[in-house]
Protein backbone atom coordinates (compact mmCIF):
# COMPACT_ATOMS: atom_id res chain seq x y z
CA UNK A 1 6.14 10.38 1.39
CA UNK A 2 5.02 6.89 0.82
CA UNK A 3 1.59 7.12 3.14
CA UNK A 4 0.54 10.04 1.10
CA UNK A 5 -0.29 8.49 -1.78
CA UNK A 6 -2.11 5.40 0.23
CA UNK A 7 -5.14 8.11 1.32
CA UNK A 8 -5.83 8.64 -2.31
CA UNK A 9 -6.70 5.35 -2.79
CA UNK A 10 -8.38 5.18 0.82
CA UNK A 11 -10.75 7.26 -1.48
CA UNK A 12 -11.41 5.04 -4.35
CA UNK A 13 -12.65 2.30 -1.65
CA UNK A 14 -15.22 5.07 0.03
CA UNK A 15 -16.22 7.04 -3.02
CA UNK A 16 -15.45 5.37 -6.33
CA UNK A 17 -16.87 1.85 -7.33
CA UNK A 18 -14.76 -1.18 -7.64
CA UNK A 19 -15.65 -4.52 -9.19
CA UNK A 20 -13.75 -7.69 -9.14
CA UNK A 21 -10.86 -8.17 -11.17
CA UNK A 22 -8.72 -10.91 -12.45
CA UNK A 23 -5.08 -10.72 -12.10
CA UNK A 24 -4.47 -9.33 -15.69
CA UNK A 25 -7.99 -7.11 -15.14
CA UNK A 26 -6.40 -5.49 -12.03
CA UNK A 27 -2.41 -5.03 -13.87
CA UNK A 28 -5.14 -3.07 -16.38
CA UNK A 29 -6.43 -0.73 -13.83
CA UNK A 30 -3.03 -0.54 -12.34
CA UNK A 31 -1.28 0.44 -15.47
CA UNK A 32 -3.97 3.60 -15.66
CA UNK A 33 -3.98 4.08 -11.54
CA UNK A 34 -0.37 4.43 -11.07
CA UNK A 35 0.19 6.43 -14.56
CA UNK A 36 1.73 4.07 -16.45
CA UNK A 37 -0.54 4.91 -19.49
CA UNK A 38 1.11 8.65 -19.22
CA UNK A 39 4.51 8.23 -20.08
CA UNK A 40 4.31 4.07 -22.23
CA UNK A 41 2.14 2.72 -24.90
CA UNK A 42 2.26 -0.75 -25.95
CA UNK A 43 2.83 -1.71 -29.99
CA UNK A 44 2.37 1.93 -30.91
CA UNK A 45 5.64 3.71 -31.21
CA UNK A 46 7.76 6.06 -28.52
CA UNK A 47 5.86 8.08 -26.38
CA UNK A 48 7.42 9.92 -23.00
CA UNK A 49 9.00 6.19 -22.48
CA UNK A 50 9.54 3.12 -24.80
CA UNK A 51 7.12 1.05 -26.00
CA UNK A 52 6.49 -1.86 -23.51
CA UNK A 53 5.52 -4.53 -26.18
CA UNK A 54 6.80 -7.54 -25.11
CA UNK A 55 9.33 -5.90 -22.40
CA UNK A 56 8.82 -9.33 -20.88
CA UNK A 57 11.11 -10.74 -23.20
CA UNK A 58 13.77 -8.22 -22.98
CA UNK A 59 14.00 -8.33 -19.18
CA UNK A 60 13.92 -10.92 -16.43
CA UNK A 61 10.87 -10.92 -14.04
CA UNK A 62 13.24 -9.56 -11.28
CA UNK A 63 14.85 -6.40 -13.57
CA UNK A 64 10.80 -5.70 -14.40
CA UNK A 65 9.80 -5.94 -10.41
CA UNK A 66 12.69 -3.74 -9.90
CA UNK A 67 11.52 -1.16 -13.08
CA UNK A 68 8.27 -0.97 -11.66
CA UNK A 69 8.38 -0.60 -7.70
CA UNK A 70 12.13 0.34 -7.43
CA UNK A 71 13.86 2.29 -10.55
CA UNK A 72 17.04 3.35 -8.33
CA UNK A 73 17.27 -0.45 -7.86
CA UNK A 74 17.95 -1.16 -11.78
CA UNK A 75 19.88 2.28 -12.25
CA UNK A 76 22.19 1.15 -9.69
CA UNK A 77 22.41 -2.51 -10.98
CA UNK A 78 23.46 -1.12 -14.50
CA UNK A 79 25.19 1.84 -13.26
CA UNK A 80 23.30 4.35 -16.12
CA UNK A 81 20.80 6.55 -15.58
CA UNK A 82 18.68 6.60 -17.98
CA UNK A 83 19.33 3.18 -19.44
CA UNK A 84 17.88 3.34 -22.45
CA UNK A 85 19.35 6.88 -24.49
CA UNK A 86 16.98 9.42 -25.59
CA UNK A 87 14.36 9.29 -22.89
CA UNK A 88 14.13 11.26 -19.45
CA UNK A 89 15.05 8.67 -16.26
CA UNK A 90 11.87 6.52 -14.63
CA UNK A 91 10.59 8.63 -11.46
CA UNK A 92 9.79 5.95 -8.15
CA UNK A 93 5.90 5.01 -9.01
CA UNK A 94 5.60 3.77 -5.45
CA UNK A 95 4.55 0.42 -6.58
CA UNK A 96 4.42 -2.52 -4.65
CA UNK A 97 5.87 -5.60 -5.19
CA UNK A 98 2.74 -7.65 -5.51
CA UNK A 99 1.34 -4.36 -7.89
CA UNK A 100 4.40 -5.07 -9.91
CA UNK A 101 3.59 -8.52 -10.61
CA UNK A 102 0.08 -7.53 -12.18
CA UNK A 103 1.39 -5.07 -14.53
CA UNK A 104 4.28 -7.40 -15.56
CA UNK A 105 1.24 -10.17 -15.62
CA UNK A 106 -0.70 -7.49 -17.85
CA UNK A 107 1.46 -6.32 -19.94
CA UNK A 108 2.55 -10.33 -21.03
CA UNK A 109 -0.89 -10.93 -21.58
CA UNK A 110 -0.77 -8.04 -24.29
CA UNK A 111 2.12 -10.09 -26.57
CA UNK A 112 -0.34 -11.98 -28.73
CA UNK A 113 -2.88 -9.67 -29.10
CA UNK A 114 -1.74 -6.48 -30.22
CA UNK A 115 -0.81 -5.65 -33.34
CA UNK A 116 1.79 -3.28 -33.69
CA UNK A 117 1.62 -0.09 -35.61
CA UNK A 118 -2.37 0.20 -35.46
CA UNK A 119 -3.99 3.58 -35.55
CA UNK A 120 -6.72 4.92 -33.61
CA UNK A 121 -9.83 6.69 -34.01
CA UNK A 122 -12.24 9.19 -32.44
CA UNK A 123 -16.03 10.12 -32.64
CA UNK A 124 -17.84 12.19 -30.68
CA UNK A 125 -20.86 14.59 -30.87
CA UNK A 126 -21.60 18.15 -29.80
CA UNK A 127 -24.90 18.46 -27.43
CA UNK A 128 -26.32 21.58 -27.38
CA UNK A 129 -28.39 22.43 -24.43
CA UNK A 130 -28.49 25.91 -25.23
CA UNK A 131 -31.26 27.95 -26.59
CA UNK A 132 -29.27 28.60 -29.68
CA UNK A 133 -30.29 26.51 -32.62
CA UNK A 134 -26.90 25.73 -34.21
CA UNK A 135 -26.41 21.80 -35.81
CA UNK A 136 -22.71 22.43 -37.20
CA UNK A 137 -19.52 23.73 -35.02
CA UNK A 138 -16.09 23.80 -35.06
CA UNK A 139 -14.07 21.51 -32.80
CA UNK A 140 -10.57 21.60 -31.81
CA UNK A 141 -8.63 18.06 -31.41
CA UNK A 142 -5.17 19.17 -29.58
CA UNK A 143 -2.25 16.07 -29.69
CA UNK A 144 -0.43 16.74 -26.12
CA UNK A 145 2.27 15.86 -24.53
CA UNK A 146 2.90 16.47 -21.17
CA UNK A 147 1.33 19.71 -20.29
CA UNK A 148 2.41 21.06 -24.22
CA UNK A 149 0.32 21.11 -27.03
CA UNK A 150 2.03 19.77 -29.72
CA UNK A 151 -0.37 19.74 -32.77
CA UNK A 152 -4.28 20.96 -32.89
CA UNK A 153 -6.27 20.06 -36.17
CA UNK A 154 -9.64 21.91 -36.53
CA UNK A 155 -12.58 19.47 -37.20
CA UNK A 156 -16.04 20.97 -38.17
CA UNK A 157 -19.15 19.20 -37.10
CA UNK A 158 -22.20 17.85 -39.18
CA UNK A 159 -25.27 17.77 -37.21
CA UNK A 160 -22.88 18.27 -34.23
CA UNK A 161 -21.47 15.15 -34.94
CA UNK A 162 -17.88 14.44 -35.82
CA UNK A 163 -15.19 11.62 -36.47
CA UNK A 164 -11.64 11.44 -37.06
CA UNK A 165 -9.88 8.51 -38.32
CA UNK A 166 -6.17 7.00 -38.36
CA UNK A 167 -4.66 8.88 -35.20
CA UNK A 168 -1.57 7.82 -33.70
CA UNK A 169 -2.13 5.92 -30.53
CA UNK A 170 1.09 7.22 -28.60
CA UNK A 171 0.09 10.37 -27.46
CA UNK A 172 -2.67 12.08 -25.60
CA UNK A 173 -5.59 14.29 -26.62
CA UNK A 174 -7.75 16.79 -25.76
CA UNK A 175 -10.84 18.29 -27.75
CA UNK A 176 -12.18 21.64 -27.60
CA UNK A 177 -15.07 23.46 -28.37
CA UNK A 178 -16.06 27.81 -27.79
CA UNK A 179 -19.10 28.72 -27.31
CA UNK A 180 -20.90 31.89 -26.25
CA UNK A 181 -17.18 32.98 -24.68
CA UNK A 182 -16.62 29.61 -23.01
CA UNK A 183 -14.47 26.83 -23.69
CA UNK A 184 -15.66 23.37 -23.22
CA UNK A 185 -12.79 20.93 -22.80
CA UNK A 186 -12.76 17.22 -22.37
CA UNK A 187 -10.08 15.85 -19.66
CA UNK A 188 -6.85 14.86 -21.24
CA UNK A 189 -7.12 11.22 -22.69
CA UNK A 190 -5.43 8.48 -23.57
CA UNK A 191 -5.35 5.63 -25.70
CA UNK A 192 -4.86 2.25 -23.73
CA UNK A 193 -2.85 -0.76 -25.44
CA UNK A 194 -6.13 -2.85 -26.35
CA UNK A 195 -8.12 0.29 -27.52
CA UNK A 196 -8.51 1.16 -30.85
CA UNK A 197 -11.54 3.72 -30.53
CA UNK A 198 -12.73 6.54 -28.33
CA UNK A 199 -16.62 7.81 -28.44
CA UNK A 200 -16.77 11.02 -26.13
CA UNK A 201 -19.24 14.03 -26.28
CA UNK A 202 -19.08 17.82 -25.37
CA UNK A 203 -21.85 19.45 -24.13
CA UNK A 204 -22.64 22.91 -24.37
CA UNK A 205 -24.81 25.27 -22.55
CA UNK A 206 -26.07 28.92 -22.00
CA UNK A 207 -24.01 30.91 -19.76
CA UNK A 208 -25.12 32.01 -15.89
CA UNK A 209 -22.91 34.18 -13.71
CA UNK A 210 -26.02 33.91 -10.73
CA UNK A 211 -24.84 31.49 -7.66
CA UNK A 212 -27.87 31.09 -6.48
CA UNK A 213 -27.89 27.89 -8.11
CA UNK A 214 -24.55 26.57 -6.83
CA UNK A 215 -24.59 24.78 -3.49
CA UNK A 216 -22.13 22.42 -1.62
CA UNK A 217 -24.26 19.34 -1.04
CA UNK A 218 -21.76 17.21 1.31
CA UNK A 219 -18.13 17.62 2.30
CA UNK A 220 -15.72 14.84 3.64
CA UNK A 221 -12.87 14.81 5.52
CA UNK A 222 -10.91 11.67 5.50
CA UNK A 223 -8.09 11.83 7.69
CA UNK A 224 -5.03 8.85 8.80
CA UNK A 225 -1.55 8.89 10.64
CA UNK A 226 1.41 8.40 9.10
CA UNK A 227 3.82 7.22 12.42
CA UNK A 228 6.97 7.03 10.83
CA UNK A 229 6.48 10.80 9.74
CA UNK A 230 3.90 11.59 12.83
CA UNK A 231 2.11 13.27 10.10
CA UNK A 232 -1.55 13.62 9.55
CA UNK A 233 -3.08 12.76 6.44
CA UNK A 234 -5.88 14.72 5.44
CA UNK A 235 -7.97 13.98 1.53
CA UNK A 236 -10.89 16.26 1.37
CA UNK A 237 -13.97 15.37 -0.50
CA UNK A 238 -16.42 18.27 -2.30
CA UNK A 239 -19.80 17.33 -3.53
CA UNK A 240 -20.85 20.61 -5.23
CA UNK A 241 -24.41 21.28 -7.70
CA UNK A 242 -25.72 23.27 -10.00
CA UNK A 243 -29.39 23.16 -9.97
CA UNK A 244 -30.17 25.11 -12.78
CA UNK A 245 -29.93 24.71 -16.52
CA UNK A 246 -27.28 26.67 -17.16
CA UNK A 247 -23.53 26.65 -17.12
CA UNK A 248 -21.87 28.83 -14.41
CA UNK A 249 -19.03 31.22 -15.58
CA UNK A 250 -18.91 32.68 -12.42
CA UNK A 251 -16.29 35.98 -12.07
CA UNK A 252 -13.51 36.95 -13.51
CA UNK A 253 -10.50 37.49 -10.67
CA UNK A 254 -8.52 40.11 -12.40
CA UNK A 255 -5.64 39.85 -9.97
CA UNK A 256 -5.69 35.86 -11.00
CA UNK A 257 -7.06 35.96 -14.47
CA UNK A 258 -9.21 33.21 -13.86
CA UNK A 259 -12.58 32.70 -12.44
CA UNK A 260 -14.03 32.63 -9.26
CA UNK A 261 -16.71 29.75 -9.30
CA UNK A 262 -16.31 28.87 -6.02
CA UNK A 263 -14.29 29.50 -2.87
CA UNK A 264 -13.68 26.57 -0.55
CA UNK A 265 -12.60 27.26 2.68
CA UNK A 266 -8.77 25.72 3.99
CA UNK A 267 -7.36 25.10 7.11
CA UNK A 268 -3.97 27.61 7.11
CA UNK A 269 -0.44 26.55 7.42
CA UNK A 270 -1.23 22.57 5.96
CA UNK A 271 1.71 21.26 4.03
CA UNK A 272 2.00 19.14 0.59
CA UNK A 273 -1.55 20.51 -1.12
CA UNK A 274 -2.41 18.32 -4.26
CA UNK A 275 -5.53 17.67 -6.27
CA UNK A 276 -5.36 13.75 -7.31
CA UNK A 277 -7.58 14.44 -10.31
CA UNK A 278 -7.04 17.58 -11.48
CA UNK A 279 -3.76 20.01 -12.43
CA UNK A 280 -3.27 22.52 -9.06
CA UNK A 281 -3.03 25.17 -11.82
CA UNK A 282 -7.05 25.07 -12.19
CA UNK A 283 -7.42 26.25 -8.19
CA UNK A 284 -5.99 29.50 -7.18
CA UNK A 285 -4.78 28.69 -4.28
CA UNK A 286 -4.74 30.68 -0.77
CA UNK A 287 -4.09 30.89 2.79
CA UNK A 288 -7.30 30.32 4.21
CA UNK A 289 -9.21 29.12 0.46
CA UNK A 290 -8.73 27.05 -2.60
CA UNK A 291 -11.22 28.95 -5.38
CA UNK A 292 -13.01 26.62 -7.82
CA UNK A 293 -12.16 28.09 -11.54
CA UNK A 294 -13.85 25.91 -14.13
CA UNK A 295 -17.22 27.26 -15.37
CA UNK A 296 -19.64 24.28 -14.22
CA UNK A 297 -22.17 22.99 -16.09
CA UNK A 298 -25.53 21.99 -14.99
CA UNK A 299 -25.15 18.68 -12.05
CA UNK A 300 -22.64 17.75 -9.71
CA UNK A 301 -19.20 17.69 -9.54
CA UNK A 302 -16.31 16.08 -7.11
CA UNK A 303 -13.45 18.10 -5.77
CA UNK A 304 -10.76 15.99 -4.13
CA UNK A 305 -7.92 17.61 -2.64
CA UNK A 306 -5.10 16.00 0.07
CA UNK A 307 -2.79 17.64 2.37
CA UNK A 308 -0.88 16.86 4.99
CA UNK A 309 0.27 18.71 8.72
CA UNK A 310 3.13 17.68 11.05
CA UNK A 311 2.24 17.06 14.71
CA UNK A 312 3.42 19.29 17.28
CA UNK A 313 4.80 17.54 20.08
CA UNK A 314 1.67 18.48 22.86
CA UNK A 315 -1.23 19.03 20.39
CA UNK A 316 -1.73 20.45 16.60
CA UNK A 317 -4.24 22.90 16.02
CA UNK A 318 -6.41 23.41 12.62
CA UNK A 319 -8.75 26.36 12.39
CA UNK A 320 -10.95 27.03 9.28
CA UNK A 321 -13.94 29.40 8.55
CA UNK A 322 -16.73 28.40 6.04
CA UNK A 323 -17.54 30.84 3.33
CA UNK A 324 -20.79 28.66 2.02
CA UNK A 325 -23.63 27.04 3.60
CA UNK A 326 -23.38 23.30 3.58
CA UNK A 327 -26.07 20.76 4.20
CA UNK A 328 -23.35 18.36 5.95
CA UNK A 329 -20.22 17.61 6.81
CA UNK A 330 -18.60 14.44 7.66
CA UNK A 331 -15.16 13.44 9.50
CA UNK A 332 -13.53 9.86 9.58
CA UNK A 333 -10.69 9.62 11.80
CA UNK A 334 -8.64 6.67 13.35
CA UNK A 335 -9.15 7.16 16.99
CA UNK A 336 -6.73 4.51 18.23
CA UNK A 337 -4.01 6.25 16.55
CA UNK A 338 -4.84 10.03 17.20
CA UNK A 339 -7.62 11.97 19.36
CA UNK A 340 -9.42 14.94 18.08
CA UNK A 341 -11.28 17.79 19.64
CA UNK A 342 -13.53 19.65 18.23
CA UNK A 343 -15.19 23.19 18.69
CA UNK A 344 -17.42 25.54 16.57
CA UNK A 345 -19.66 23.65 15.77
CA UNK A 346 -22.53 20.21 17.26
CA UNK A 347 -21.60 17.03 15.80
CA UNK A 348 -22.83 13.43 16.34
CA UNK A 349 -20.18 10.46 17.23
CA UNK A 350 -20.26 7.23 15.80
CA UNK A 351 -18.22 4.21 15.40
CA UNK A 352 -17.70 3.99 10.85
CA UNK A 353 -19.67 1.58 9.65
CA UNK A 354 -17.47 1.34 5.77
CA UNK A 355 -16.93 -2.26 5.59
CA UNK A 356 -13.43 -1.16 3.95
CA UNK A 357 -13.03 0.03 7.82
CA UNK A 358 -14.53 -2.64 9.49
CA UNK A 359 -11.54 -3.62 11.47
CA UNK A 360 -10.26 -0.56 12.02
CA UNK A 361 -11.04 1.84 14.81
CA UNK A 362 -12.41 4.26 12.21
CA UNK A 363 -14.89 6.61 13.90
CA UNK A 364 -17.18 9.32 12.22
CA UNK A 365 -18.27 13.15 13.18
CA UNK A 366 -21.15 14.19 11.69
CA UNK A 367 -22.26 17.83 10.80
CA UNK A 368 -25.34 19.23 9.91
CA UNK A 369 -26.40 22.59 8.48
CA UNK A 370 -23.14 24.60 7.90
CA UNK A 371 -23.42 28.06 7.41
CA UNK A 372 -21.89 30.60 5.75
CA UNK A 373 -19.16 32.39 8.35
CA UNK A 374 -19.29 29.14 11.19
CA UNK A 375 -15.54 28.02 12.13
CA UNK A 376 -14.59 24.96 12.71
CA UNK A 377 -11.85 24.35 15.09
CA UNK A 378 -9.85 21.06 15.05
CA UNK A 379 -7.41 20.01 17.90
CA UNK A 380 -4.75 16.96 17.13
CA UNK A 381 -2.59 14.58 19.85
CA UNK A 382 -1.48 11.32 20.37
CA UNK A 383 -2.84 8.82 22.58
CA UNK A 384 -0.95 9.13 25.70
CA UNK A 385 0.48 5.25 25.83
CA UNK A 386 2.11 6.30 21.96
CA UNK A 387 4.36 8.91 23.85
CA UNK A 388 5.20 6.12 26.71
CA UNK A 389 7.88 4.45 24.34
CA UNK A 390 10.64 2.23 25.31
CA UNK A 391 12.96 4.65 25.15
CA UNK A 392 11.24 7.80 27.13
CA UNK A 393 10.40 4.51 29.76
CA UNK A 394 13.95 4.27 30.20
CA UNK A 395 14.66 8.10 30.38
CA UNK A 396 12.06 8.59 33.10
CA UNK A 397 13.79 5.76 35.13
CA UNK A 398 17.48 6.82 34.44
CA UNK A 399 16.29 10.76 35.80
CA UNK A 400 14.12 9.02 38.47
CA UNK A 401 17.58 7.31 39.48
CA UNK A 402 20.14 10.37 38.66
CA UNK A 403 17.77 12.29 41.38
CA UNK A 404 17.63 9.93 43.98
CA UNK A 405 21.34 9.50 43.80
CA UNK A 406 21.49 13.16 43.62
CA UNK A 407 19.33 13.76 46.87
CA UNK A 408 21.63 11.15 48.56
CA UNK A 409 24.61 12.51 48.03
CA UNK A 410 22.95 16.12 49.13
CA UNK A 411 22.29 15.09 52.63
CA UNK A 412 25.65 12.61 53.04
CA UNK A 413 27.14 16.14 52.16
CA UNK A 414 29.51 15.77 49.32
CA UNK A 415 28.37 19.03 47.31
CA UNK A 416 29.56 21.04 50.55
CA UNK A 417 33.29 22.52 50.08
């Protein structure tokens, strides 16, 4: 579904910062946003796809619009799929034109200034916020592709720092550390064309398994309308803390094998559930929760995840029950395009005041004090002028007409035998 992907990056404008980019700046972003960097590296070898140094000069500007925003396009124009042997086809990015032509501008401006073949490097340091007085570790640098781990070299600290030199640049990493039981894990990374170096650190702590100290600070739920599917589009925001000084494990779910840090609650019987920034396979997922199951370290963390429901034809109904106490709770919805209802719980009304929404008619419910066991129910329909189409216009009137000639011929008595 082509909306889908559009609320994820309705987030970026509420809740990540954005600067002002030149056209090559913005191809930059784009090649990471739309996960270019996953699968193609630039002067460093094969990776999931060819290296893109100078593509530019092995296609035209119309074959790289048509790579970019519409694969089938250029499978269909050479009639092979995969054109080049040896790697899997190009899935459709949903990239549009004008995104194209900022990657293509991007990737020319890369020509000159790479030099191909270069290694990489990596430093980083261990922080230990524990009450254990250990300088030297052992750290784990895993070489991934994919989801598979296809190498892990075993690097040992010296006064918790560490560095490692002359790494290929066409594949990802991950580095790992275990301590007291848990393992501390940076995200997957990768290294982008220009980059030669990574610094990154991992920080350790002691463990907790008390949740007094984990709250829910905020939650928002950003929701749009997708008309050609008469869809809503739902991307939920978490704002959780740990207040303490410790790392919480929380419990482990022996049905799941993971642990339970913390349950969120989940309206039942949504459709398409994703997490934009994190695998699904570190939730465990239910009908009525998605449970948190990376121990969290002392601070906040963000929990996105999107969804999506089909409208009913009179009204859609969401229902949800809270299983924490939350300070508040916020709602943006587009009430020109859909009306919502709303029971279980007080809530203020007001027009958004985003400037990204300025000239839309964005509109915001605002909850305070959640606790632990409130529901929250959510009713969904149309505006009624969206249901009074052209074509249901001209249905009325043709019925309107078939039962006045009806009635008509009644009394002039033609039914009668």
């Amino acid at each position: 579904m082509k909306n889908s992907s559009l609320i994820i990056l309705f987030l970026f404008f509420f809740f990540i910062s954005y600067f002002s980019y030149s056209m090559t700046d913005e191809g930059r972003s784009l090649f990471v946003e739309k996960r270019c960097v996953t699968c193609h590296v630039v002067g460093r070898g094969v990776f999931v796809g060819p290296d893109l140094w100078k593509v530019n000069n092995k296609y035209s500007k119309t074959d790289m619009i048509s790579w970019i925003s519409n694969t089938d396009a250029i499978y269909e124009k050479y009639n092979k799929k995969p054109i080049n042997s040896g790697y899997p086809p190009m899935p459709n990015m949903e990239i549009s034109t004008s995104e194209s032509l900022k990657i293509i501008n991007y990737l020319k401006s890369l020509d000159s200034s790479i030099n191909p073949g270069t290694s990489v490097k990596l430093k980083g340091e261990v922080k230990n916020f524990s009450n254990e007085n250990v300088q030297d570790y052992e750290v784990s640098l895993e070489s991934v592709m994919a989801e598979k781990v296809l190498n892990q070299k075993k690097i040992l600290t010296k006064n918790g720092l560490f560095e490692v030199n002359n790494l290929k640049g066409n594949i990802a990493y991950r580095v790992k550390i275990i301590h007291d039981g848990i393992e501390y894990s940076t995200d997957k990374f990768y290294y982008m064309p220009e980059e030669n170096f990574k610094d990154i650190d991992l920080t350790i702590y002691d463990s907790s398994q008390n949740p007094d100290s984990i709250e829910i600070k905020s939650s928002h739920i950003v929701i749009s309308y997708d008309e050609e599917s008469n869809s809503l589009l739902f991307a939920e925001i978490q704002n959780v803390n740990n207040n303490s000084k410790y790392i919480y494990v929380g419990l482990n779910s022996l049905i799941e094998q993971k642990r339970n840090i913390i349950k969120f609650s989940k309206f039942s019987n949504i459709e398409n559930l994703s997490f934009p920034h994190r695998s699904s396979e570190t939730f465990i997922i239910n009908d009525d929760s998605i449970v948190e199951t990376i121990p969290m370290p002392p601070g906040q963390r963000r929990i996105v995840f999107t969804y999506t429901k089909q409208l009913d034809f009179f009204n859609t109904k969401l229902v949800k029950n809270f299983f924490n106490t939350i300070q508040s709770l916020t709602i943006i919805i587009p009430e020109d395009k859909i009306n919502m209802k709303v029971k279980g719980l007080n809530f203020t009304k007001s027009k958004s005041d985003i400037k990204e929404l300025k000239d839309e008619s964005y509109v915001t419910y605002s909850f305070n004090n959640i606790f632990k066991n409130d529901n929250l129910e959510l009713t969904f329909s149309k505006p009624f002028d969206n249901y009074i189409s052209t074509r249901i216009i001209i249905l009325i009137i043709f019925l309107i007409f078939s039962f006045i000639v009806f009635l008509y011929l009644y009394k002039k008595n033609i039914f009668k035998i």
